[in-house]
Protein backbone atom coordinates (compact mmCIF):
# COMPACT_ATOMS: atom_id res chain seq x y z
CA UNK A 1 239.68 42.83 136.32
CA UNK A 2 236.35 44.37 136.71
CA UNK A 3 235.35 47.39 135.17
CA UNK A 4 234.33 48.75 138.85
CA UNK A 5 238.32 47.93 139.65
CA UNK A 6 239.70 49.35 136.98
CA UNK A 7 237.03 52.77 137.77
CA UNK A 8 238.57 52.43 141.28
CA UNK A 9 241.97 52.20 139.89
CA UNK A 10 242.18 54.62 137.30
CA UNK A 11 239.98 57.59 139.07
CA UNK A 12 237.46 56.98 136.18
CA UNK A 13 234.07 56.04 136.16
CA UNK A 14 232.85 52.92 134.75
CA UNK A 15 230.58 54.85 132.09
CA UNK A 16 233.81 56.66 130.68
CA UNK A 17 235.56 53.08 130.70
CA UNK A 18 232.69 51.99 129.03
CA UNK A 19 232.95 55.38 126.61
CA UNK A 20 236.33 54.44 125.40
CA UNK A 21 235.79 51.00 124.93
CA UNK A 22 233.68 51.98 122.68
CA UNK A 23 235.77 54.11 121.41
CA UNK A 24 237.74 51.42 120.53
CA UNK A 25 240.86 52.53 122.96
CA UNK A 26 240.15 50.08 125.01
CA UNK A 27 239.34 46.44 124.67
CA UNK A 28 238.15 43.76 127.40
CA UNK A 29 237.40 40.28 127.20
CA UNK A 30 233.94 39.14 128.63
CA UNK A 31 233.40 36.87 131.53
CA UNK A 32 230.85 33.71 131.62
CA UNK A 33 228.45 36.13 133.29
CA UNK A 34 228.74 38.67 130.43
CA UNK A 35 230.86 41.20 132.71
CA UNK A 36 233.69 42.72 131.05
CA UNK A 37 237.35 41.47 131.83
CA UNK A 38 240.03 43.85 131.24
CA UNK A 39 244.34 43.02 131.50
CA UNK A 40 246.35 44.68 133.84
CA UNK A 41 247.53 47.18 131.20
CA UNK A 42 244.11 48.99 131.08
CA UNK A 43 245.13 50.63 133.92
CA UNK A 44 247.85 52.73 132.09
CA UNK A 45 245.70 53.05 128.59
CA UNK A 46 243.16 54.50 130.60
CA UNK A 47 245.59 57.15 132.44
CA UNK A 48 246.88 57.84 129.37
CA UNK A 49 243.36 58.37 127.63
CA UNK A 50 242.86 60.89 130.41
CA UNK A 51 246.26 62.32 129.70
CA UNK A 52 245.69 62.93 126.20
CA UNK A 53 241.72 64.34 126.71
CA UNK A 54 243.05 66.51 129.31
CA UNK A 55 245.78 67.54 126.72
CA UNK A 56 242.74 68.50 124.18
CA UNK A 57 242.24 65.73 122.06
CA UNK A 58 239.25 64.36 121.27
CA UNK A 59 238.59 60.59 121.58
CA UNK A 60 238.41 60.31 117.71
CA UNK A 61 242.20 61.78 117.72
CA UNK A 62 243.39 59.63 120.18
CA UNK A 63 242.49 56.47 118.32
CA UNK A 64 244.40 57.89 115.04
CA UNK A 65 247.70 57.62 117.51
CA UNK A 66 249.89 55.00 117.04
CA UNK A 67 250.60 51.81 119.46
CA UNK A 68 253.85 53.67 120.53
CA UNK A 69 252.05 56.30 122.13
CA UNK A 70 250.23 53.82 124.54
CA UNK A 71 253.38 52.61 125.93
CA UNK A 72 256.01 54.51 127.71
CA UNK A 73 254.39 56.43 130.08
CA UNK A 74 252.98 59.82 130.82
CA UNK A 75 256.31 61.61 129.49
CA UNK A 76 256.68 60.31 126.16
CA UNK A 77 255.82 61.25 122.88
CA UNK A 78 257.02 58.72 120.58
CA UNK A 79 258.41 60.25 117.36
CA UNK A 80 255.28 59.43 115.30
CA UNK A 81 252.56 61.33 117.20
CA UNK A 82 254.97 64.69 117.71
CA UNK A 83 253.52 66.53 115.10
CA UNK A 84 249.67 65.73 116.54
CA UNK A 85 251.07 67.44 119.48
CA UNK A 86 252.37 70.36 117.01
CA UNK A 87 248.84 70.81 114.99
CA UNK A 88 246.75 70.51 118.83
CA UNK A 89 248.64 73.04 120.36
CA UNK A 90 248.45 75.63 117.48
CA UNK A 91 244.61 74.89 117.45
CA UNK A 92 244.72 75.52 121.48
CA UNK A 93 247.01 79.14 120.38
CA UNK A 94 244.49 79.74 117.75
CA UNK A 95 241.24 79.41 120.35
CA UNK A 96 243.22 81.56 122.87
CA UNK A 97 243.61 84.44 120.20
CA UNK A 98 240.27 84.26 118.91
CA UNK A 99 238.76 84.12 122.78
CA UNK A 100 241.77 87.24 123.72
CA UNK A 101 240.08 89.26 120.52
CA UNK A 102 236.15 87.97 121.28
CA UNK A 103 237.02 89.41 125.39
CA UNK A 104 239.10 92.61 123.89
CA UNK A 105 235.60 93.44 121.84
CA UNK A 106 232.91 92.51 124.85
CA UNK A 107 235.06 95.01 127.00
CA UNK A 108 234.86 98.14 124.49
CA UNK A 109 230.91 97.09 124.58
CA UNK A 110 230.92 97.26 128.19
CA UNK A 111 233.03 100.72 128.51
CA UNK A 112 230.90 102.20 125.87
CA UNK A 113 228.05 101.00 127.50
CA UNK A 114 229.31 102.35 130.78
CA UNK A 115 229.94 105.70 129.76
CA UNK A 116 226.67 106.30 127.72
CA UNK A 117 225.05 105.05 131.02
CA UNK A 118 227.19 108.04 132.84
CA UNK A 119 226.47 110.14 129.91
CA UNK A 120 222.24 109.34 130.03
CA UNK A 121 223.02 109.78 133.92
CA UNK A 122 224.43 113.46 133.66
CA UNK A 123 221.79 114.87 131.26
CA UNK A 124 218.90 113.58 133.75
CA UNK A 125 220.97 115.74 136.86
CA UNK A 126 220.98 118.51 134.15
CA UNK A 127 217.74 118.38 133.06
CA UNK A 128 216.46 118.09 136.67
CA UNK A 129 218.71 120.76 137.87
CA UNK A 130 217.32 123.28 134.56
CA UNK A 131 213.71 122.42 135.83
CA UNK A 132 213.58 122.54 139.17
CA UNK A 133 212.44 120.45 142.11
């Protein structure tokens, strides 16, 4: 098939077909013409590319995986690429932490921020008030 088909089929666009082909996760025959040809089983190595980005791994990870984990569907994890899954999703607890502690920090900024403002804000009224109109 075309790679416009397999863009229609997948819900992907031809330039991120093109992307992982280059990638080298996906590979397609060429036609007289010079047009791409790819098998019926692009379809699910290109759902399962999306899978796996949408997952957190990078394209570079994905083509470390082993064959198994392009067959088999969206549900499986073949035995070999379990502990991939492992190391991405302590990276993904690791980024949560670090963004819970960066968010934690920017919040005491912004109440101390807030209540020098109310502070600043007070001492004007009292200053105006010890002066007069």
């Amino acid at each position: 098939m075309k790679i416009g088909e397999l863009a229609t089929r997948t819900g992907v666009s031809p330039r991120a077909i093109r992307h992982y082909e280059k990638a080298g996760l996906l590979s397609a025959g060429r036609l007289l013409n010079g047009y791409r040809d790819f098998g019926d089983e692009a379809v699910a190595e290109v759902k399962h590319v999306v899978r796996m980005i949408r997952l957190g791994f990078s394209l570079e990870e994905i083509a470390t995986f082993p064959a198994c984990m392009f067959t088999g569907g969206a549900a499986v994890v073949c035995p070999v690429a379990l502990q991939a899954h492992r190391d991405k999703l302590e990276e993904i607890e690791t980024l949560i932490a670090e963004l819970e502690e960066r968010r934690d920090r920017l919040l005491a900024v912004l109440r101390a921020a807030a209540h020098q403002s109310a502070e600043s804000a007070r001492a004007a009224s009292r200053n105006q008030e010890a002066t007069g109109p």
